[in-house]
Protein backbone atom coordinates (compact mmCIF):
# COMPACT_ATOMS: atom_id res chain seq x y z
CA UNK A 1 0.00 0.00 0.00
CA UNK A 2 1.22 3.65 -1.05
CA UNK A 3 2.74 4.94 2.18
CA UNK A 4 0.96 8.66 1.78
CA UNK A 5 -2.47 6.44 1.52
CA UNK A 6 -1.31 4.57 4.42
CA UNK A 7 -0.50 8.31 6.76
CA UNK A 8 -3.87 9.84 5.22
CA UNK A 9 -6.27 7.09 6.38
CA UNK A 10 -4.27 7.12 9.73
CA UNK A 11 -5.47 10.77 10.00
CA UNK A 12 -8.68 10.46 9.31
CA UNK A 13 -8.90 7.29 11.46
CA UNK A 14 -7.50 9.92 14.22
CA UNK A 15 -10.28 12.01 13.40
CA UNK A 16 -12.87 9.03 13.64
CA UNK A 17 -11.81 8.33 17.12
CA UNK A 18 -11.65 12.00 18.75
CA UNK A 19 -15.41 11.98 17.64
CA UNK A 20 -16.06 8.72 19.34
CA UNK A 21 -14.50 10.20 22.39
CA UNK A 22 -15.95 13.56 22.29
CA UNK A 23 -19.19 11.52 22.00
CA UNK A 24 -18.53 9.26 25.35
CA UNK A 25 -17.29 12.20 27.04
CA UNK A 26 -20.63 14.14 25.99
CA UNK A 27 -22.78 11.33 27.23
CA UNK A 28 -20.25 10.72 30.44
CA UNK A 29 -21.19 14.63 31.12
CA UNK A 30 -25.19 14.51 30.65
CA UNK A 31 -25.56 12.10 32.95
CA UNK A 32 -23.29 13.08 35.84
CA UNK A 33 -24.90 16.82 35.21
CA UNK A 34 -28.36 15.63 35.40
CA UNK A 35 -27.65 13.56 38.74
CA UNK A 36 -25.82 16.84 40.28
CA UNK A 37 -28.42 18.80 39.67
CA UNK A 38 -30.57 16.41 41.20
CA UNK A 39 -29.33 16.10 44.08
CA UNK A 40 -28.97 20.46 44.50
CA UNK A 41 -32.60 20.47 43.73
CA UNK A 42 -33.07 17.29 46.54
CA UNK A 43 -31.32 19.99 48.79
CA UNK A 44 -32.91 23.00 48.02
CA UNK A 45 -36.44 21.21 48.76
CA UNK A 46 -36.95 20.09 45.34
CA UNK A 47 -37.19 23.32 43.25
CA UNK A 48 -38.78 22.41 40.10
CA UNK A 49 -36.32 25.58 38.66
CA UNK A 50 -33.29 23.66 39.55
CA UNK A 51 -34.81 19.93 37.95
CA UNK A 52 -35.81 22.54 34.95
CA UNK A 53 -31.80 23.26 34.22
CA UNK A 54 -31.03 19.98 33.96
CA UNK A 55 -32.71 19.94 30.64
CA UNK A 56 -31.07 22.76 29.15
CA UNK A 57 -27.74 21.28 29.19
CA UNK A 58 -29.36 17.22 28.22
CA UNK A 59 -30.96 19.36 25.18
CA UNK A 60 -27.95 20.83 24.39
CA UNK A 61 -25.80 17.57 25.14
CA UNK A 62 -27.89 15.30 22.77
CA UNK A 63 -27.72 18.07 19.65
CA UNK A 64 -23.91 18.30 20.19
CA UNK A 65 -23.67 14.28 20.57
CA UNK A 66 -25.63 14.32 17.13
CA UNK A 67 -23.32 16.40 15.53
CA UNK A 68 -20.08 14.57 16.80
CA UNK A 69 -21.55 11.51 15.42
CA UNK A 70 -22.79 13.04 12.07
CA UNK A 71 -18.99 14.37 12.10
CA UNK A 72 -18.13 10.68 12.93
CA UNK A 73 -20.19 9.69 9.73
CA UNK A 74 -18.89 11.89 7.37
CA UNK A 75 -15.24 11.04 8.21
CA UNK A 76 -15.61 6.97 7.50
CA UNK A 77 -16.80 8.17 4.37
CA UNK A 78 -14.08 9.89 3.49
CA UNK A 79 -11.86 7.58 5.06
CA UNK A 80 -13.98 4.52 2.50
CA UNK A 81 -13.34 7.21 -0.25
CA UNK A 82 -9.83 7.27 0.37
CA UNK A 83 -9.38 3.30 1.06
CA UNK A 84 -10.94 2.18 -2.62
CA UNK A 85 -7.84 4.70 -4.15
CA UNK A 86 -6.19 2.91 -6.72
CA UNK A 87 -2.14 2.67 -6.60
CA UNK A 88 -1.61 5.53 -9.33
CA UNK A 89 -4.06 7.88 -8.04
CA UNK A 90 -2.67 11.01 -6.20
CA UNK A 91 -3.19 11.51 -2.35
CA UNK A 92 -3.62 14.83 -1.46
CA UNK A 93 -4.55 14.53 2.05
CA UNK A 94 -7.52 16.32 2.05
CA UNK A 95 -9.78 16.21 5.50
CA UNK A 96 -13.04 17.85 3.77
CA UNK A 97 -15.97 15.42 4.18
CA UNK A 98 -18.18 18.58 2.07
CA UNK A 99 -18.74 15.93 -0.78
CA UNK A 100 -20.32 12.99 0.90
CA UNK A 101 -22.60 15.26 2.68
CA UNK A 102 -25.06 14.00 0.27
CA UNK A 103 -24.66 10.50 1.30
CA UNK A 104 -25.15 10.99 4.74
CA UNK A 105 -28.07 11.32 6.90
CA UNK A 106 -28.77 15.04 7.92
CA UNK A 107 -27.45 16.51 11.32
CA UNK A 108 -30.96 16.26 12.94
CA UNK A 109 -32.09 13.06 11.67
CA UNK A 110 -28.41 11.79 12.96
CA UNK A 111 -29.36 13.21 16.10
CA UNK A 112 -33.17 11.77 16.26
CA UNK A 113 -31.39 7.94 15.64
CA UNK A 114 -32.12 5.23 17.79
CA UNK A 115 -28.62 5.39 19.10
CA UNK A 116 -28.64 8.61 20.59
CA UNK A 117 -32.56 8.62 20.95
CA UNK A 118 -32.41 5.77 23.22
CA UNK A 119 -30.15 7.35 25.56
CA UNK A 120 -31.14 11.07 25.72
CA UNK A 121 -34.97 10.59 25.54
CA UNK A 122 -35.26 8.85 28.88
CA UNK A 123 -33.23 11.29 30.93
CA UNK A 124 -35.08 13.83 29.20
CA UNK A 125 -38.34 11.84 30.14
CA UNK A 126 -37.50 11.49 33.78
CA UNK A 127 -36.62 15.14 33.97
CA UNK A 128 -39.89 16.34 32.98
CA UNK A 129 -41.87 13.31 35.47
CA UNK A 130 -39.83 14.49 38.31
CA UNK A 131 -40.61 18.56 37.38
CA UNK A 132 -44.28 17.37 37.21
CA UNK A 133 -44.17 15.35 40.13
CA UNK A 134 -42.64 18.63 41.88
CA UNK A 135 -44.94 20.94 40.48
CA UNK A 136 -47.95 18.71 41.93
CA UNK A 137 -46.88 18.83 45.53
């Protein structure tokens, strides 16, 4: 295998993984953030205003999550694109995924998939019951 093939896909594969991690971290940081929050409301005598933040941040969390993982997307693309290169074609190292936005899923549907859907819609779900359950007592 061409060696500048070889150092290109090890870049994007670099790129690939800081996405993945970014994404861990972002889901690491929703949950520990919802459970602090928690417990200051659980201090404060259950303010529904403090149980309310916590979903400005989860809201946040998931759309940023999405986007990592759309980024995440686009990048095995490319790195497919630049994998099927034949021996004689050039290598310019190029990191712009802007052409196989096409083939890709959109930002917002990447971030309504049942990956990220099944993790942020529950906290999301027991943020509002508990703010109800507040709000009734």
């Amino acid at each position: 295998m061409n060696e500048n093939k070889l150092k290109h896909l090890e870049f994007i594969q670099g790129v690939i993984n800081r996405m993945g991690q970014n994404s861990f971290l972002l889901k690491g940081w929703a949950v520990t953030l919802g459970a602090g929050l928690f417990a200051f409301a659980n201090t404060q005598e259950m303010d529904y205003r403090f149980i309310l933040i916590a979903l400005i941040p989860t809201i946040f969390f998931w759309l940023l999550d999405g986007y990592f993982l759309w980024q995440e997307k686009l990048f095995r693309k490319l790195y497919d694109h630049v994998r099927k290169k034949g021996e004689g074609e050039v290598i310019d190292f190029s990191m712009n995924v802007e052409p196989f936005v096409s083939e890709t899923s959109s930002w917002i549907r990447t971030c309504l998939s049942n990956t990220l859907s099944l993790f942020y819609l529950p906290i999301i779900v027991i943020i509002i019951i508990t703010i109800a359950f507040v709000c009734k007592y």
